[in-house]
N, C-alpha and C. Protein backbone atom coordinates (compact mmCIF):
# COMPACT_ATOMS: atom_id res chain seq x y z
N UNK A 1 -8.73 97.84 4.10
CA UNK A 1 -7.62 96.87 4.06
C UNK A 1 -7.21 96.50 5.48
N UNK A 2 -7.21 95.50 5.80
CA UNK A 2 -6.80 95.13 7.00
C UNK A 2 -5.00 95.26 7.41
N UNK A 3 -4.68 95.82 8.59
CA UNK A 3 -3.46 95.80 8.62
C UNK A 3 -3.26 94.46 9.87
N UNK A 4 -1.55 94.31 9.21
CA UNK A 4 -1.29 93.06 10.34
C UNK A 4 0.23 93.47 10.50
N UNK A 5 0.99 93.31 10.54
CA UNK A 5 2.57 93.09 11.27
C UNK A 5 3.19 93.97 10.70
N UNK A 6 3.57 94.97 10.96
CA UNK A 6 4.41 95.94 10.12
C UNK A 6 5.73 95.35 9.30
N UNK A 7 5.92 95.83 7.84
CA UNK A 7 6.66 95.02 7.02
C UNK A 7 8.46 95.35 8.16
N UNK A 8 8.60 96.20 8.52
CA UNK A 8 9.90 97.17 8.94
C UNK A 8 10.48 95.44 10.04
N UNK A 9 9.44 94.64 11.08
CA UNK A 9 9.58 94.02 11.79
C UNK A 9 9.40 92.51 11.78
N UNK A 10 8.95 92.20 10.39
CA UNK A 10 9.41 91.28 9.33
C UNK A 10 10.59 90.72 9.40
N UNK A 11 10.92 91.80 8.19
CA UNK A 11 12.45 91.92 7.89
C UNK A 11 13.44 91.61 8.85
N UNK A 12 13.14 92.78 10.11
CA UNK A 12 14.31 92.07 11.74
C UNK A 12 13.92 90.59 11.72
N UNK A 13 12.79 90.24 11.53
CA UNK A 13 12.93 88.73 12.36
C UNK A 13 13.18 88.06 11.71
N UNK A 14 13.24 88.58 10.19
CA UNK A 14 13.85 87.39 9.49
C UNK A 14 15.37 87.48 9.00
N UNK A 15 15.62 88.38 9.38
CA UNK A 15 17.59 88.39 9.38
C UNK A 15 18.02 88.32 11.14
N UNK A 16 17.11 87.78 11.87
CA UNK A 16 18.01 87.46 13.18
C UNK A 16 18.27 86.15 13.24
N UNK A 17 19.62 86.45 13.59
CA UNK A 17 20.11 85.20 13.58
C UNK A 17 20.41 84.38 14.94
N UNK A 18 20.93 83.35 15.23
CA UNK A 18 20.45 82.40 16.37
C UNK A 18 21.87 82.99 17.12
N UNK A 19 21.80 82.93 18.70
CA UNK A 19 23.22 83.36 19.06
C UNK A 19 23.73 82.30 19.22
N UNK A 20 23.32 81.30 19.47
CA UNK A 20 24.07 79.38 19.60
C UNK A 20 23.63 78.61 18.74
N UNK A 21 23.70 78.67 17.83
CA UNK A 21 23.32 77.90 16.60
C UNK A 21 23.80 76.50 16.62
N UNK A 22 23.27 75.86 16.21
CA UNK A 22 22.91 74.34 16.39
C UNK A 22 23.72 73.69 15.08
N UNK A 23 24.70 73.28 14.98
CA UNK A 23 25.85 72.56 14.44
C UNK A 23 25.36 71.21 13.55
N UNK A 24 24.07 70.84 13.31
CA UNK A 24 23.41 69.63 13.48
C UNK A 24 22.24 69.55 12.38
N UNK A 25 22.58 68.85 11.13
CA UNK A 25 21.29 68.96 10.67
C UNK A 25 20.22 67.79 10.92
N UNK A 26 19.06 67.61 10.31
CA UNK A 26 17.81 66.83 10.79
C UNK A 26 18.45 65.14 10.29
N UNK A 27 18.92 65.06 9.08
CA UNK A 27 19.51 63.33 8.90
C UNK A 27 20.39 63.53 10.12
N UNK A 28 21.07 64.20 10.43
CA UNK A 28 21.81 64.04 11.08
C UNK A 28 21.97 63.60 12.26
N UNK A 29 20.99 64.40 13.02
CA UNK A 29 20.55 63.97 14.71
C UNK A 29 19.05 62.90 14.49
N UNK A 30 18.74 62.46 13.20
CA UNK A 30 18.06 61.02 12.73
C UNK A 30 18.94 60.19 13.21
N UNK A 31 20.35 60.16 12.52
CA UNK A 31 20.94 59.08 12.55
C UNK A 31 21.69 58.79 13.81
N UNK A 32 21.88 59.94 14.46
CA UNK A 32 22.47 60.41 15.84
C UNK A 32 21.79 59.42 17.13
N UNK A 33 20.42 60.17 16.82
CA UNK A 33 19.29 59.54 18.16
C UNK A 33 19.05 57.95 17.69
N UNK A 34 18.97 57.43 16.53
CA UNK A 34 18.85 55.76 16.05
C UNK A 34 20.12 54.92 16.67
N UNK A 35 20.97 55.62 16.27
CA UNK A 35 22.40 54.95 17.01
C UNK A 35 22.27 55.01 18.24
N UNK A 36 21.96 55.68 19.49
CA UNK A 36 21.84 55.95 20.63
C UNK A 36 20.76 54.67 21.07
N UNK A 37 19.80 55.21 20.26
CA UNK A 37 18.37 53.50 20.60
C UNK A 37 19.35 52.77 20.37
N UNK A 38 19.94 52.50 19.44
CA UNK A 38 20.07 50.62 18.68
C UNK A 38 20.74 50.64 20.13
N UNK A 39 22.37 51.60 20.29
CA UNK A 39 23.12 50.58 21.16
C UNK A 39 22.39 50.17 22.54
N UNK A 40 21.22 50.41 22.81
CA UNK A 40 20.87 49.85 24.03
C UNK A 40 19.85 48.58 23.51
N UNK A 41 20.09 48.49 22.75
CA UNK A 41 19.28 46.73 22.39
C UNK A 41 20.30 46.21 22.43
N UNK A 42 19.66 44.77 23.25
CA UNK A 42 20.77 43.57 23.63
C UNK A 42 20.69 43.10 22.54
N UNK A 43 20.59 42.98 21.60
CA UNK A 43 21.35 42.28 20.39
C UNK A 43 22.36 42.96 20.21
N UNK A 44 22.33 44.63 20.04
CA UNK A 44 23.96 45.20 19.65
C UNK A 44 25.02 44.77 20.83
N UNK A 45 24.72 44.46 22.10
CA UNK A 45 24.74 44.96 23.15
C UNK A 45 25.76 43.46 23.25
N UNK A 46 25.43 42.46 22.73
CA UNK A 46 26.06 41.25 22.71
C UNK A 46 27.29 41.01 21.80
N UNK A 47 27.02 41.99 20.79
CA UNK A 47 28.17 41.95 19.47
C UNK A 47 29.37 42.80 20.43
N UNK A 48 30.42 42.79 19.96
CA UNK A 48 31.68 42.79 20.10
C UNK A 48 31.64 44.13 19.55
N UNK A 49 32.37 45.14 20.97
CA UNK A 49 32.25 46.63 20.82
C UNK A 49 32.41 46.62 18.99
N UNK A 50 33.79 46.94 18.81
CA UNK A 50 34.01 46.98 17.61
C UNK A 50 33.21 46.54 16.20
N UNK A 51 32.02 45.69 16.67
CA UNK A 51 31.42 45.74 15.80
C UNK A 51 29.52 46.22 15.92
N UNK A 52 29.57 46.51 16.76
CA UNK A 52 28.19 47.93 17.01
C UNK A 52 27.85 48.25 15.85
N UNK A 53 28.69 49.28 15.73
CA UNK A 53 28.56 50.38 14.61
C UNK A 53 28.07 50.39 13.36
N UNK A 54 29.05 49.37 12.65
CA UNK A 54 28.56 49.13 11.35
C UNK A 54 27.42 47.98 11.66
N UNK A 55 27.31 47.35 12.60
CA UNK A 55 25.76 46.45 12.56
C UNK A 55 24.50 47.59 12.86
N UNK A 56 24.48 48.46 13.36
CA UNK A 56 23.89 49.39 12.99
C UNK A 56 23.42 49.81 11.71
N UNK A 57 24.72 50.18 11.36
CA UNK A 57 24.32 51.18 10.12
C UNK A 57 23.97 50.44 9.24
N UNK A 58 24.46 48.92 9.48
CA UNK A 58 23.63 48.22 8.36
C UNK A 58 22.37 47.86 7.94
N UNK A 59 21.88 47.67 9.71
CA UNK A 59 20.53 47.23 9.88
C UNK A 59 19.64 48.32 8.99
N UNK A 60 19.82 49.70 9.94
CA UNK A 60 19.27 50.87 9.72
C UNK A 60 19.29 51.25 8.20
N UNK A 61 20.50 50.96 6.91
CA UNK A 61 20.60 51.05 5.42
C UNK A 61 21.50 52.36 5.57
N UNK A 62 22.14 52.92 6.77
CA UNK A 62 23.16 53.84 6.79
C UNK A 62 24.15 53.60 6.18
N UNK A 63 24.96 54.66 5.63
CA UNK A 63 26.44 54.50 5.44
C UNK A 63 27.07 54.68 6.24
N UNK A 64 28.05 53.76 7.02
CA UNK A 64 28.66 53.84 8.20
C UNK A 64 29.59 55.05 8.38
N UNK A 65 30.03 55.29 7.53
CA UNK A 65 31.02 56.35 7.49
C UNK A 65 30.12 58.02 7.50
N UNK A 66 28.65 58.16 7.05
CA UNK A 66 27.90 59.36 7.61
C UNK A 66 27.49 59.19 8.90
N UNK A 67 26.78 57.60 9.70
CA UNK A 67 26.09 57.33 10.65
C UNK A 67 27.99 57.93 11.46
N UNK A 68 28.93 57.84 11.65
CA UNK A 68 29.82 58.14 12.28
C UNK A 68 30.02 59.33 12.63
N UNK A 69 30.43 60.15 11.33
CA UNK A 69 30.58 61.84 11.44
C UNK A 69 28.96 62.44 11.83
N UNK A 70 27.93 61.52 12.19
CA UNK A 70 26.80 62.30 12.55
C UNK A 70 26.87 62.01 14.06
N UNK A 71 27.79 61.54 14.52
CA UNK A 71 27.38 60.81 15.93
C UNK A 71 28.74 61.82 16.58
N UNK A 72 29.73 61.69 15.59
CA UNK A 72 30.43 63.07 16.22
C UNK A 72 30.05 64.55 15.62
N UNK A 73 29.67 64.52 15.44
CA UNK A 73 29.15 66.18 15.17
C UNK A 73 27.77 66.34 16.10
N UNK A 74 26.87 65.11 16.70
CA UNK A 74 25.80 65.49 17.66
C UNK A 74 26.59 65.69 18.92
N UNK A 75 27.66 64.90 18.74
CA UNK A 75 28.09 64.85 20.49
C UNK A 75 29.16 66.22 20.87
N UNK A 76 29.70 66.81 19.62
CA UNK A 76 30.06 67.91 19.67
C UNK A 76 29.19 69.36 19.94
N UNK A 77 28.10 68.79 19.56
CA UNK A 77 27.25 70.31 19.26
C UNK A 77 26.64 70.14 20.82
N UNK A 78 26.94 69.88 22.02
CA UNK A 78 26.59 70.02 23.45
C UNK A 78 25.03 69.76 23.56
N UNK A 79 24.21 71.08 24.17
CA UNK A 79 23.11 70.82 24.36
C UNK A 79 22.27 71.35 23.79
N UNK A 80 22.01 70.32 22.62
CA UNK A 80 21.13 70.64 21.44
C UNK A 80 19.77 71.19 21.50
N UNK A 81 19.46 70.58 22.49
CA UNK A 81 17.97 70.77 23.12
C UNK A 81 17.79 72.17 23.53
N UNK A 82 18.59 72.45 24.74
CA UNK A 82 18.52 73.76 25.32
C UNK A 82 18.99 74.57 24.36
N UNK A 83 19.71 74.41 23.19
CA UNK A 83 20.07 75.41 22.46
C UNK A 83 19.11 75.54 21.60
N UNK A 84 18.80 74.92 21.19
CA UNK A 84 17.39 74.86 20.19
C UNK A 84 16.26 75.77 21.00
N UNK A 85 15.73 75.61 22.14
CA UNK A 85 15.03 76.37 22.99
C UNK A 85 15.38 77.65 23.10
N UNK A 86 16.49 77.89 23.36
CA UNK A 86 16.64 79.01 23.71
C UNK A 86 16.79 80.11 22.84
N UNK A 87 17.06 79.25 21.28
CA UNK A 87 17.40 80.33 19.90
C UNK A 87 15.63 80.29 19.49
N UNK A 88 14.67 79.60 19.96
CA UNK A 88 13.57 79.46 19.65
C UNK A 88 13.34 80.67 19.93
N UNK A 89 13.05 80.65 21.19
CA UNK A 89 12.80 81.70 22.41
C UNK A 89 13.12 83.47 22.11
N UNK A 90 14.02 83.18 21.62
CA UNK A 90 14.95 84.74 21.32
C UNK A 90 14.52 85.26 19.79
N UNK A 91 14.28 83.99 18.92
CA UNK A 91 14.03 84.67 17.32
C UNK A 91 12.45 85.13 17.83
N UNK A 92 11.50 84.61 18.44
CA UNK A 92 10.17 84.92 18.18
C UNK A 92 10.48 85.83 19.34
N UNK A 93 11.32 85.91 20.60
CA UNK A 93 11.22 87.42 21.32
C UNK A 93 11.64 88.62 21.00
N UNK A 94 12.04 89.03 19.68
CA UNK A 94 12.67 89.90 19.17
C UNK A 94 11.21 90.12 18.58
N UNK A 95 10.93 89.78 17.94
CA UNK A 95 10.03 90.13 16.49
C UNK A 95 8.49 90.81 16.98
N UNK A 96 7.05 89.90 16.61
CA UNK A 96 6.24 90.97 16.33
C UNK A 96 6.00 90.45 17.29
N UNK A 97 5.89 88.84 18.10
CA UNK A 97 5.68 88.38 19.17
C UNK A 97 6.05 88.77 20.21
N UNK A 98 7.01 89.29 20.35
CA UNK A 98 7.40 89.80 21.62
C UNK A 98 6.79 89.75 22.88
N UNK A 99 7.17 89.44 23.93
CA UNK A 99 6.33 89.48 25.07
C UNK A 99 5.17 88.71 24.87
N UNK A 100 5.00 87.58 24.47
CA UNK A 100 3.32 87.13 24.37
C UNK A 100 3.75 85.38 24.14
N UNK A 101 5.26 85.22 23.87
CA UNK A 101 5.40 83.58 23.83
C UNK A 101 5.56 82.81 25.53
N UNK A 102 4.84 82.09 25.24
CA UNK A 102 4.79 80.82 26.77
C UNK A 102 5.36 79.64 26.38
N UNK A 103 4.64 78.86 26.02
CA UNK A 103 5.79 77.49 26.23
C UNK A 103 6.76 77.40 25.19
N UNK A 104 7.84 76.74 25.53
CA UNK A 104 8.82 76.63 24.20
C UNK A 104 9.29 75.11 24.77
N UNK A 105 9.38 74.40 24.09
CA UNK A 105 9.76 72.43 24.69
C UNK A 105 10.06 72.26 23.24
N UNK A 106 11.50 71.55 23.35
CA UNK A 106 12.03 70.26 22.07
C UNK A 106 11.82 69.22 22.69
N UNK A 107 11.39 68.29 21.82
CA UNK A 107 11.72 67.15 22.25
C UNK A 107 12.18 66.03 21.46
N UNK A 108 13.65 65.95 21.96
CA UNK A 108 14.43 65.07 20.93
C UNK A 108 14.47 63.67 21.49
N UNK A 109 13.90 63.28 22.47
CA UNK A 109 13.68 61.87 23.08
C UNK A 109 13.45 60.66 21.75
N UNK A 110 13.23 61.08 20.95
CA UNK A 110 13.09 60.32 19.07
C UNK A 110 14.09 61.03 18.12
N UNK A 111 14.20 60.26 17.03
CA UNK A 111 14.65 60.68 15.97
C UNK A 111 13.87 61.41 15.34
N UNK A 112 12.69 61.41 15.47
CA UNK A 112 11.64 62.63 15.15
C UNK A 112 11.55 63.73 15.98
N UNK A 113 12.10 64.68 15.95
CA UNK A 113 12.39 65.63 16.90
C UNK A 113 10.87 66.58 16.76
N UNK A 114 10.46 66.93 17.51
CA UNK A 114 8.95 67.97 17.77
C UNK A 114 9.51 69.08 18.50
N UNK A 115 8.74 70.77 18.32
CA UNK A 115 8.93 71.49 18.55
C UNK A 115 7.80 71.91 19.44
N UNK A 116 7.21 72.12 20.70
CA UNK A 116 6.31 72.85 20.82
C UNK A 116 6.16 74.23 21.38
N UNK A 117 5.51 75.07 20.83
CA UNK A 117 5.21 76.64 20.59
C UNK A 117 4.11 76.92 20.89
N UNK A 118 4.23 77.75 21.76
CA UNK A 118 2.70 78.49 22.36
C UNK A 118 2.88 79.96 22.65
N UNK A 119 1.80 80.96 22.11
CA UNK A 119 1.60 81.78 22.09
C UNK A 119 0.67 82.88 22.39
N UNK A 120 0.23 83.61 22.76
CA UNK A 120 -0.68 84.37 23.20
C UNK A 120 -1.42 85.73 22.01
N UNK A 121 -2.32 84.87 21.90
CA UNK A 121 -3.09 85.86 20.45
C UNK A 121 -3.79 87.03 21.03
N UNK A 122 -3.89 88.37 20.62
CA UNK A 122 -4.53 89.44 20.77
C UNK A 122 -5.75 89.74 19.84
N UNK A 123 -5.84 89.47 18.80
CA UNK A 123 -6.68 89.60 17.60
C UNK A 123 -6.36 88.08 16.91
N UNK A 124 -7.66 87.71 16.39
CA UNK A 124 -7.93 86.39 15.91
C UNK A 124 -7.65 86.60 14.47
N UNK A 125 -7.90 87.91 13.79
CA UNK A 125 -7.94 88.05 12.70
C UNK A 125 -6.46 87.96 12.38
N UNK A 126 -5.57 87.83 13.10
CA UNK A 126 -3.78 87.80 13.05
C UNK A 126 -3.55 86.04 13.20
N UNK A 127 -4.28 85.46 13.37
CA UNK A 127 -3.96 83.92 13.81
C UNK A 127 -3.22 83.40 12.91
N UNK A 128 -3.35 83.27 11.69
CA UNK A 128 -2.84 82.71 10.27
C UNK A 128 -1.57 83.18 10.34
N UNK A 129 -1.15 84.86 10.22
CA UNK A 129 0.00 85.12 9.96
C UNK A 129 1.02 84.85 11.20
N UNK A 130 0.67 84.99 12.50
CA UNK A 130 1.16 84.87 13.77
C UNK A 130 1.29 82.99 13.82
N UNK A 131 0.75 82.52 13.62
CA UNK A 131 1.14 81.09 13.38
C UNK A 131 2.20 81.09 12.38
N UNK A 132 1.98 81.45 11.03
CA UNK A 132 2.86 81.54 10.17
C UNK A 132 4.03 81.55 10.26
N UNK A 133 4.52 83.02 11.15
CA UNK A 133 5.65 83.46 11.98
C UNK A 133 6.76 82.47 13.11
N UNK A 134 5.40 82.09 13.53
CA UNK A 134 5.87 81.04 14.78
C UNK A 134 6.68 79.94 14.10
N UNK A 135 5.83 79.32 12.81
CA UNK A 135 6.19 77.95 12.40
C UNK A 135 8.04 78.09 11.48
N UNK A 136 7.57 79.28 10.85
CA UNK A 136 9.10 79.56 9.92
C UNK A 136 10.63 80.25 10.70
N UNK A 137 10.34 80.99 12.07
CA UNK A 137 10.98 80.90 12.69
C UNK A 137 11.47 79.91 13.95
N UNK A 138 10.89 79.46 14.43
CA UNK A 138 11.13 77.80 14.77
C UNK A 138 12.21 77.16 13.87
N UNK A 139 11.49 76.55 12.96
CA UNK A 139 12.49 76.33 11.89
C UNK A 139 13.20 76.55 11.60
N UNK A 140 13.65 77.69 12.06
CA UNK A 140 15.12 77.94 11.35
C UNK A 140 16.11 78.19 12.43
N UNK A 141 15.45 77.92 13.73
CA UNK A 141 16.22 78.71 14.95
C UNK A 141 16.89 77.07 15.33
N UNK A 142 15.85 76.29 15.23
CA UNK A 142 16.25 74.53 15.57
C UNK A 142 16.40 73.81 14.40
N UNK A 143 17.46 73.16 13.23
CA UNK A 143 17.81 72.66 12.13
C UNK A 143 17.54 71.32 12.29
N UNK A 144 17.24 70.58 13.28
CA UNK A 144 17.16 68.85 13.82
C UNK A 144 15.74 68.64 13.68
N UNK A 145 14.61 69.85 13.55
CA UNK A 145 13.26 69.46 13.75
C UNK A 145 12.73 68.69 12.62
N UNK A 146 11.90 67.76 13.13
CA UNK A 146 11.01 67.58 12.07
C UNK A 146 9.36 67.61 11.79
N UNK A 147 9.30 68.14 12.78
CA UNK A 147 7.59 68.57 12.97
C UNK A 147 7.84 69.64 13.95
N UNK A 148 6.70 70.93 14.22
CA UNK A 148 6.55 71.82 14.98
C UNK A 148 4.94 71.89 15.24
N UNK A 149 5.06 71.78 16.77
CA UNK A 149 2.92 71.39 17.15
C UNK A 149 3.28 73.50 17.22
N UNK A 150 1.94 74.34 16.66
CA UNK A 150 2.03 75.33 17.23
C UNK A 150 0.49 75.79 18.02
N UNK A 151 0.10 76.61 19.37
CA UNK A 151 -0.98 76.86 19.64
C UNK A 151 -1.36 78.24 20.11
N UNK A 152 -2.14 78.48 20.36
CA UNK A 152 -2.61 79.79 20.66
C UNK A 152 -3.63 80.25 21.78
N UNK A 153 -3.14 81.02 22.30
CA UNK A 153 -4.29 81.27 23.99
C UNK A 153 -4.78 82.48 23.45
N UNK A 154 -6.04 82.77 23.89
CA UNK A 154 -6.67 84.38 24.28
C UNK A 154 -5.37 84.92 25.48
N UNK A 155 -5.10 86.12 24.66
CA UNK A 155 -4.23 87.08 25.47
C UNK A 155 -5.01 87.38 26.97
N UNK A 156 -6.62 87.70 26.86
CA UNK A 156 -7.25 88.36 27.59
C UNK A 156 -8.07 87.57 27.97
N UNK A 157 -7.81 85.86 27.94
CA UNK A 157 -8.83 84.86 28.66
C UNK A 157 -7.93 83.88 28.35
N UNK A 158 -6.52 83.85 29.04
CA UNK A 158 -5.32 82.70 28.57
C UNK A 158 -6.06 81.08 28.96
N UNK A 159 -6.90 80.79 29.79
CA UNK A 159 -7.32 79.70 29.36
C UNK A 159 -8.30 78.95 28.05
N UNK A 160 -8.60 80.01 27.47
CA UNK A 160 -8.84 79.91 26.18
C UNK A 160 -8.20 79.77 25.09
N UNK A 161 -8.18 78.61 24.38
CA UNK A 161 -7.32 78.39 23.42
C UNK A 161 -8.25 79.06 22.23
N UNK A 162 -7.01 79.45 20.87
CA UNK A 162 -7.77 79.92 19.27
C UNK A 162 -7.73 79.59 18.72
N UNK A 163 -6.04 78.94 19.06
CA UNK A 163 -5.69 77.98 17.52
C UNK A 163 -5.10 76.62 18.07
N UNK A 164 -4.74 75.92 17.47
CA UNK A 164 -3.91 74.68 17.44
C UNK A 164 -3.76 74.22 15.58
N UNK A 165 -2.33 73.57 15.64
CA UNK A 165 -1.85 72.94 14.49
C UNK A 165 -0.80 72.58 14.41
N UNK A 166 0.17 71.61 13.37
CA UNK A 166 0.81 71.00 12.97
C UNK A 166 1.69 71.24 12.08
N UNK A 167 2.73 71.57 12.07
CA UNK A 167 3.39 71.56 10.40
C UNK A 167 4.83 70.63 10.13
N UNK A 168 4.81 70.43 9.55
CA UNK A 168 6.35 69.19 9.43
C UNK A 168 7.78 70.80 9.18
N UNK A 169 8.66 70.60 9.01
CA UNK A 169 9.51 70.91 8.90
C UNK A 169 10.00 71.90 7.50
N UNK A 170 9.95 70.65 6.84
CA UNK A 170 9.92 71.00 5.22
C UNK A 170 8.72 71.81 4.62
N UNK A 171 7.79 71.76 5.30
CA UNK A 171 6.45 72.65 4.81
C UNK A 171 7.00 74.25 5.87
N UNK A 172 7.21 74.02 6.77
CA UNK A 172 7.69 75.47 7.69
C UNK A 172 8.68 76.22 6.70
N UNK A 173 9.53 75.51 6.20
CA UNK A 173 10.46 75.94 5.45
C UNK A 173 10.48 76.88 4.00
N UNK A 174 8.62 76.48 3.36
CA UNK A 174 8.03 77.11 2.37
C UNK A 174 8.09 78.68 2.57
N UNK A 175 7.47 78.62 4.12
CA UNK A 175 7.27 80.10 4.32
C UNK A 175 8.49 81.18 4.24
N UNK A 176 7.95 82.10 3.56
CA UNK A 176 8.37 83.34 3.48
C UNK A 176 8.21 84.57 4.22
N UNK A 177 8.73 84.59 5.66
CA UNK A 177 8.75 85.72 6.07
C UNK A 177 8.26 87.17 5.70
N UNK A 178 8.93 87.68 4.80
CA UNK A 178 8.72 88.61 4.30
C UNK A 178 7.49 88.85 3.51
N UNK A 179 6.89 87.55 3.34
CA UNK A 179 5.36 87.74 2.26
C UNK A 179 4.60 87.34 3.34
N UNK A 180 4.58 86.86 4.26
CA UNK A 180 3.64 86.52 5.56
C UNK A 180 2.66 87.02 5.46
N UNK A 181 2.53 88.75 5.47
CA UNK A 181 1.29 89.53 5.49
C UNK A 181 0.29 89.13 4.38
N UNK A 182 1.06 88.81 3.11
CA UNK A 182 0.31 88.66 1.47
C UNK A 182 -0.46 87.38 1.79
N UNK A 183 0.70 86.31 2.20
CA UNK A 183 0.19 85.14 1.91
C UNK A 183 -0.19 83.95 2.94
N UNK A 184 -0.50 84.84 4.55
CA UNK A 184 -0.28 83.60 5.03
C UNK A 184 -1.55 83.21 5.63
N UNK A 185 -3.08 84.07 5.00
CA UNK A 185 -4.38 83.43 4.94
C UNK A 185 -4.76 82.87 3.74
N UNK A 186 -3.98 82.81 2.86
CA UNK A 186 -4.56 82.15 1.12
C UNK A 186 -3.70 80.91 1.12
N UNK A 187 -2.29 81.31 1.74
CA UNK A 187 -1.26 80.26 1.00
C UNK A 187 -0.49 79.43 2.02
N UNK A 188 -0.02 80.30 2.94
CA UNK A 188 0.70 79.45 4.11
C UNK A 188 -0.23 78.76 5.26
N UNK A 189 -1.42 78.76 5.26
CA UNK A 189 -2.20 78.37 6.66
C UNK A 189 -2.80 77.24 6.04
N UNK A 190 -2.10 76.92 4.86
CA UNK A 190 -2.56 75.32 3.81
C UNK A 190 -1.51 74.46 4.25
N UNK A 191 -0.48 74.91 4.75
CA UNK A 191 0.80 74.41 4.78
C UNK A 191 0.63 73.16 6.41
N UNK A 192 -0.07 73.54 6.84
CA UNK A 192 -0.49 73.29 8.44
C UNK A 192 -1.40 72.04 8.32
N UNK A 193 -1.45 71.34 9.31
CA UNK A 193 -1.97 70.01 9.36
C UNK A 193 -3.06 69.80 10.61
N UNK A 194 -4.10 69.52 10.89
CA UNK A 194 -4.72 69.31 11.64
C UNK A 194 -5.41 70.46 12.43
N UNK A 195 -5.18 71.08 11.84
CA UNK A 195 -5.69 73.03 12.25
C UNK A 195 -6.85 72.96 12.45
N UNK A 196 -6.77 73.62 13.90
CA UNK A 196 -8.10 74.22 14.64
C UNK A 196 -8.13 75.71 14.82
N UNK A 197 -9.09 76.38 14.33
CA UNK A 197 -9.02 78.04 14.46
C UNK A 197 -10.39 78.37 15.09
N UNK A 198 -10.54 79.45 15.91
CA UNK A 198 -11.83 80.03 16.50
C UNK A 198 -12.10 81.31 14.72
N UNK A 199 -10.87 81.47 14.04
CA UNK A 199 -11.35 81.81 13.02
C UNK A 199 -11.93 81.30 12.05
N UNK A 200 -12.01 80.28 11.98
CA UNK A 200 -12.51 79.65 11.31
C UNK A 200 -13.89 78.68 11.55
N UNK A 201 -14.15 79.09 12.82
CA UNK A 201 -15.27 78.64 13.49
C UNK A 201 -15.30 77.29 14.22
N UNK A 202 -14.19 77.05 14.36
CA UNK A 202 -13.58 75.74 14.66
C UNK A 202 -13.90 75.45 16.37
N UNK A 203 -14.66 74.28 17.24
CA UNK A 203 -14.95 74.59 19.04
C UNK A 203 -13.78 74.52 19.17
N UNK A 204 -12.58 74.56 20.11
CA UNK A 204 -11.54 74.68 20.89
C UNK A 204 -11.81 74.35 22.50
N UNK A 205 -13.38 74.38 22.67
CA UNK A 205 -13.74 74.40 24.23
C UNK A 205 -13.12 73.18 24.88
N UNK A 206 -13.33 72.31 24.39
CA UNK A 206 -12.84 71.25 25.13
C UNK A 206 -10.85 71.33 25.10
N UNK A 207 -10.48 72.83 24.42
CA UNK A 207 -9.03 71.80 24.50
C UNK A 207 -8.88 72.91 26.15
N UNK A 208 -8.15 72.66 27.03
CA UNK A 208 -7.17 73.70 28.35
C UNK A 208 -5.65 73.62 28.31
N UNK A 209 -5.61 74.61 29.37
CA UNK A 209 -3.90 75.18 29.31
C UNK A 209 -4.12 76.64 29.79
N UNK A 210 -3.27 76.40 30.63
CA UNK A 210 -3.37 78.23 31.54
C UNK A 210 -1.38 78.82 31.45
N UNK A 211 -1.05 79.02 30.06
CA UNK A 211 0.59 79.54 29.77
C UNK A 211 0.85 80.57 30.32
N UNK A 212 2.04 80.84 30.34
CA UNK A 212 2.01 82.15 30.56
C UNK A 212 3.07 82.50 30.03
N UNK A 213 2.57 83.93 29.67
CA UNK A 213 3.67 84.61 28.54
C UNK A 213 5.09 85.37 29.05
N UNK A 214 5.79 84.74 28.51
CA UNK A 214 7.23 85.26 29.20
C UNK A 214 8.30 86.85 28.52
N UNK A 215 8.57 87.24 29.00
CA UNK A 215 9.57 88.40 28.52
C UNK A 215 8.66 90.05 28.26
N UNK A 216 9.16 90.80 28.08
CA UNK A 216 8.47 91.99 27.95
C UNK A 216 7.86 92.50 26.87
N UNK A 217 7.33 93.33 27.07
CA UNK A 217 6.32 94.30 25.38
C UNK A 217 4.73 94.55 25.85
């Protein structure tokens, strides 16, 4: 039987919780970052302050009165970005990852917010569940995302990539922590989009990247 992540360290990573938690859900900083574009088009830009807003929300098929309380609740919740990063950073540095995550980047420059995650693999035969991990904690550490790119270096040849892939938000959200070990070469590594694995026999040669892994373990 193959072993992978001890169940005991699971469990921690999936009851840690974010220390700056992000105030903000995904319609939300949608409708947040759209309002931000529109008002710099000179068509809004010509209308009469007072009427911005609802020409917005009309264009867009918003209800003016959510496109509002979403524009104050983004501008309340400070720095979404860095907070999102940094609760990224801390849920996967606690857990089985520890010491082995490198890049962590949001990028909310769109209403499609992207997550990217990079990691440092030790055993290939862990890729599935260690992706797994990556994608469902992400998710839950940043509430605005709507896609997460995740990838993977040789621990012991970091310019070697293992994995690369894709998952939207709502599919990250399937995963179950706690069944990771059961299910996340049959059931969760279906969940992923555009997946490249050296497990799976997949070249990677042509992709580069020299990360480096931050924090201790």
């Amino acid at each position: 039987m193959k072993r992978f992540l001890p169940v005991f360290l699971l469990t921690f990573a999936a009851r840690a919780l974010a220390a700056d938690p992000v105030e903000l859900t995904q319609d939300e900083f949608k409708m947040f970052r759209h309002y931000q574009q529109a008002m710099e088009d000179p068509r809004v830009q010509k209308l009469k302050e007072d009427q911005r807003a609802a020409a917005i929300a009309k264009d867009a098929k918003f209800k003016l009165k959510d496109m509002q309380a979403a524009v104050a609740r983004a501008e309340a919740a400070g720095d979404f970005k860095g907070k999102c990063e940094g609760n990224i950073r801390e849920a996967l540095g606690k857990g089985p990852l520890a010491g082995r995550i490198g890049k962590v980047e949001v990028d909310i420059s769109e209403p499609h917010a992207v997550a990217y995650v990079q990691w440092l693999n030790e055993n290939t035969e862990k890729l599935s569940v260690e992706a797994s991990l990556v994608a469902v904690q992400t998710n839950a550490a940043c509430p605005i995302l709507s896609t997460i790119q995740v990838w993977a270096q040789d621990k012991a040849t970091p310019k070697v990539r293992v994995f690369q892939a894709l998952i939207s938000s709502s599919a990250a959200a399937k995963i179950n922590v706690e069944k990771v070990n059961d299910f996340a070469q049959t059931r969760y590594i279906r969940l992923f989009e555009k997946l490249k694995s050296v497990a799976n026999g997949d070249d990677l040669s042509a992709e580069s990247g020299t990360p480096t892994a931050q924090g201790g373990g």
